[in-house]
N, C-alpha and C. Protein backbone atom coordinates (compact mmCIF):
# COMPACT_ATOMS: atom_id res chain seq x y z
N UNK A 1 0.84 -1.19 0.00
CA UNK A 1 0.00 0.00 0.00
C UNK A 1 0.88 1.24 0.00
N UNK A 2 0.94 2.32 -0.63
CA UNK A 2 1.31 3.49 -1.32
C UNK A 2 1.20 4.50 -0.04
N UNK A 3 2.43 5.28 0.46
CA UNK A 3 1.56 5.94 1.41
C UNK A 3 2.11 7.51 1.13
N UNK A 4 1.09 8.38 1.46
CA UNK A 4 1.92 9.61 1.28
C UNK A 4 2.35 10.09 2.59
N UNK A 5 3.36 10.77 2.46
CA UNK A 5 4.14 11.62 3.75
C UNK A 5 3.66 13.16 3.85
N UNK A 6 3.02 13.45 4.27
CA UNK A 6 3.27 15.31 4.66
C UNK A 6 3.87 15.74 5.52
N UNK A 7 4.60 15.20 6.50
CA UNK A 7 4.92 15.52 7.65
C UNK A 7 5.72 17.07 7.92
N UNK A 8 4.99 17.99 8.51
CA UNK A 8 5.16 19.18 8.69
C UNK A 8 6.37 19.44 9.72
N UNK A 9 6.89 20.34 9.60
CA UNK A 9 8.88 20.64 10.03
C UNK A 9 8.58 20.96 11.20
N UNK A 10 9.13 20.88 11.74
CA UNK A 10 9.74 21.48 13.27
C UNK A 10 8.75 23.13 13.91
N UNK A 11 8.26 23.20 14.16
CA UNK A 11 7.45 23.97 15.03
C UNK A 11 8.07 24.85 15.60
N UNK A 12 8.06 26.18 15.52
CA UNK A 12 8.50 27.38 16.36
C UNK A 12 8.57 27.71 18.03
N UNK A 13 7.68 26.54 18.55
CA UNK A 13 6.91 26.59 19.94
C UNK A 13 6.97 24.76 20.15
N UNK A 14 6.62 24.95 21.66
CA UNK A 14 5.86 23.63 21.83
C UNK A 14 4.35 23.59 21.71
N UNK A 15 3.92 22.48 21.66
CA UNK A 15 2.53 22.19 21.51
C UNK A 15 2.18 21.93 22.37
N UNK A 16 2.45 21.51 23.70
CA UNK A 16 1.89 21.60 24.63
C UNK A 16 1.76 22.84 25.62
N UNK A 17 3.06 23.87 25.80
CA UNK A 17 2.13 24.69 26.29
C UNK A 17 2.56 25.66 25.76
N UNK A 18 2.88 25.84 24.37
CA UNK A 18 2.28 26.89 23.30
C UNK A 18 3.63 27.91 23.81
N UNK A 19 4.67 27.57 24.50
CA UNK A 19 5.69 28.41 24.81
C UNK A 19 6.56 28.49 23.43
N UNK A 20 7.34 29.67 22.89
CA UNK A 20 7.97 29.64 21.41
C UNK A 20 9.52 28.96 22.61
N UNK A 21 10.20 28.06 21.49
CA UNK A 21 11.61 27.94 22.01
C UNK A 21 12.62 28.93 21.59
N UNK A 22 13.37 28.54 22.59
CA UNK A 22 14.50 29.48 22.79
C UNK A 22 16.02 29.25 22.03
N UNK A 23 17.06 29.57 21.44
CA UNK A 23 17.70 29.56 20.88
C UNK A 23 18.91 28.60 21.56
N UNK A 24 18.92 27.06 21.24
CA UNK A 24 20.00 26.17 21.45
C UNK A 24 19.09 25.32 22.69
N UNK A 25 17.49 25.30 22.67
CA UNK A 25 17.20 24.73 23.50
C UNK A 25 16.96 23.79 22.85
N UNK A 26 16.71 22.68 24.29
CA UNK A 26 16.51 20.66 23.58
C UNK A 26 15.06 20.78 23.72
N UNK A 27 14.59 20.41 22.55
CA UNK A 27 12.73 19.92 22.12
C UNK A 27 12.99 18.60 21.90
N UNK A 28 11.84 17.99 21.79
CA UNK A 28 11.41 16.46 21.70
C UNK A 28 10.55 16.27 20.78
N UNK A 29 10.48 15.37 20.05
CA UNK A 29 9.54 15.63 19.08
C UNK A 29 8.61 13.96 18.35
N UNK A 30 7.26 13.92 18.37
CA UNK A 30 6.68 12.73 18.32
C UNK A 30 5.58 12.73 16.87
N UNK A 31 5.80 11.61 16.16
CA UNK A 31 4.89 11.66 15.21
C UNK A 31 4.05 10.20 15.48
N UNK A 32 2.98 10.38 15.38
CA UNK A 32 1.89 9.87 15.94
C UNK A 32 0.87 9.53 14.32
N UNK A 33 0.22 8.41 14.45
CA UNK A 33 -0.42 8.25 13.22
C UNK A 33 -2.37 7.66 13.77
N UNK A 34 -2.67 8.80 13.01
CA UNK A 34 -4.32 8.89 13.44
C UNK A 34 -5.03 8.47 12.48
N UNK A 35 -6.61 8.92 12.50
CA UNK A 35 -7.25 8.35 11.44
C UNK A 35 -7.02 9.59 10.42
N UNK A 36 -6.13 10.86 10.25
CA UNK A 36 -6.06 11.64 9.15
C UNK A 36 -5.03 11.54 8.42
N UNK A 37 -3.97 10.50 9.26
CA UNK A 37 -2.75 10.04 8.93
C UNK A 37 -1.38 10.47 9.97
N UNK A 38 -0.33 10.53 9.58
CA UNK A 38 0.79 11.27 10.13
C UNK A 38 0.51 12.31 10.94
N UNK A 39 1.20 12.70 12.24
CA UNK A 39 0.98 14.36 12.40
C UNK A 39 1.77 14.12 13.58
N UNK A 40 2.83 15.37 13.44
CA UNK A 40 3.91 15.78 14.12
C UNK A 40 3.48 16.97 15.49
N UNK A 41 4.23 16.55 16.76
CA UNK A 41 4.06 17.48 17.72
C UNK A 41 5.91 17.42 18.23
N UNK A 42 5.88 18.93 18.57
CA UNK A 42 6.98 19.31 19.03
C UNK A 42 6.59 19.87 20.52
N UNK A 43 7.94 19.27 21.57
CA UNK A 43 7.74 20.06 22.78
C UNK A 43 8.87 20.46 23.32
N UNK A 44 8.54 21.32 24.59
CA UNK A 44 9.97 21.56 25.22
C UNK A 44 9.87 19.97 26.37
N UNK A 45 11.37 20.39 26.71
CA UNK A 45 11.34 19.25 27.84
C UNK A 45 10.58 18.81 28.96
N UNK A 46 10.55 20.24 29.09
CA UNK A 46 9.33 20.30 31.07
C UNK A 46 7.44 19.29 30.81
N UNK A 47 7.15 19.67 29.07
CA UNK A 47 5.93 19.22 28.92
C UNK A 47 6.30 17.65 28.16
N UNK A 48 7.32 17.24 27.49
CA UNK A 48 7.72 15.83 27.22
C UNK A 48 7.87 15.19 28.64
N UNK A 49 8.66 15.96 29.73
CA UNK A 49 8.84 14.96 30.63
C UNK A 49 7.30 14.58 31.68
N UNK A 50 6.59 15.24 31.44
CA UNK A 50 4.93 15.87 32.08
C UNK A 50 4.30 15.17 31.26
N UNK A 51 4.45 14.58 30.02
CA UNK A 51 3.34 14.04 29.10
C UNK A 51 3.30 12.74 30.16
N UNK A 52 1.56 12.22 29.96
CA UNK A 52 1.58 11.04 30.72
C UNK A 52 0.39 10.34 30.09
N UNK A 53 0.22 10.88 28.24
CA UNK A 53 -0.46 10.22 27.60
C UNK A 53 0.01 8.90 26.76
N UNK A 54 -0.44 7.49 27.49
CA UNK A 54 0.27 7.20 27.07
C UNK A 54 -1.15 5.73 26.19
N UNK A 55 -2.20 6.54 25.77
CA UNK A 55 -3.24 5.94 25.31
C UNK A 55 -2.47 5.94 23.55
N UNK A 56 -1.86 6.80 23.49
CA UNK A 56 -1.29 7.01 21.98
C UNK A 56 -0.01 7.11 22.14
N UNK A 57 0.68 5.75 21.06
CA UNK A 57 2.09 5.53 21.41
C UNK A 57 2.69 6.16 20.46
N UNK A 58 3.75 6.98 20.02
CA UNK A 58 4.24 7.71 19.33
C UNK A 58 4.90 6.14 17.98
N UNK A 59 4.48 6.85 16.93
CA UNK A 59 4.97 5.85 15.67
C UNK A 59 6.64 6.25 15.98
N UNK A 60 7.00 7.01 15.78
CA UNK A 60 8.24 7.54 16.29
C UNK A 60 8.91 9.01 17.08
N UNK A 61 9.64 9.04 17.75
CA UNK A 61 10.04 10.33 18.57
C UNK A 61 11.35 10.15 18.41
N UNK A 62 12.19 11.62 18.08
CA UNK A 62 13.67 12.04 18.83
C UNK A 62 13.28 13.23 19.41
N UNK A 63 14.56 13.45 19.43
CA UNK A 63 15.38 15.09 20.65
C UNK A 63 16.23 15.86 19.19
N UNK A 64 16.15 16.66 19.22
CA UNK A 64 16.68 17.84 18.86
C UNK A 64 17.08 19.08 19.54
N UNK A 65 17.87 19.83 19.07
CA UNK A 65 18.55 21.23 19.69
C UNK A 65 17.73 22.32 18.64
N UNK A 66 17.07 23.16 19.38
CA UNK A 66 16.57 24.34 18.36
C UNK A 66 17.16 25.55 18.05
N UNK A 67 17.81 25.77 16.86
CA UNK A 67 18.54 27.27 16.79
C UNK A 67 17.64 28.20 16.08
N UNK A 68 18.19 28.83 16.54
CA UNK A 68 17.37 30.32 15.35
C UNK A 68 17.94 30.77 13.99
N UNK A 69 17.42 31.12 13.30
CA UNK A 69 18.25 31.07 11.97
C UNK A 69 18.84 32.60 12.43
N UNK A 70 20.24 32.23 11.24
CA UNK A 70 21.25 33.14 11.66
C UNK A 70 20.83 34.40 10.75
């Protein structure tokens, strides 16, 4: 089966509590697959380490460092 990818980039903020990141900070980041397909959430650490949903298992997650463009 054929699948398409959209998966949308890296997020300016976290998604959980909507804070923008800061320049060289560590985000976490989880793509999760629903009934619309793929869909990416980015967080800071304090709300990755606070997530305690664990009804939806992430298809995959890393860590990243966020810079600001120069």
């Amino acid at each position: 089966m054929a699948q398409d990818w959209d998966i949308k980039p890296r997020g300016e903020g976290c998604s959980g509590c909507q804070t923008p990141f800061a320049d060289e900070q560590n985000y976490f980041s989880a793509l999760v697959f629903d009934t619309d397909g793929y869909k990416r959430a980015d967080y800071c650490e304090k709300c990755w380490l606070a997530k305690d949903d664990e009804t939806v298992l992430p298809y995959s997650m890393w860590q990243g460092v966020f810079r600001l463009p120069p």
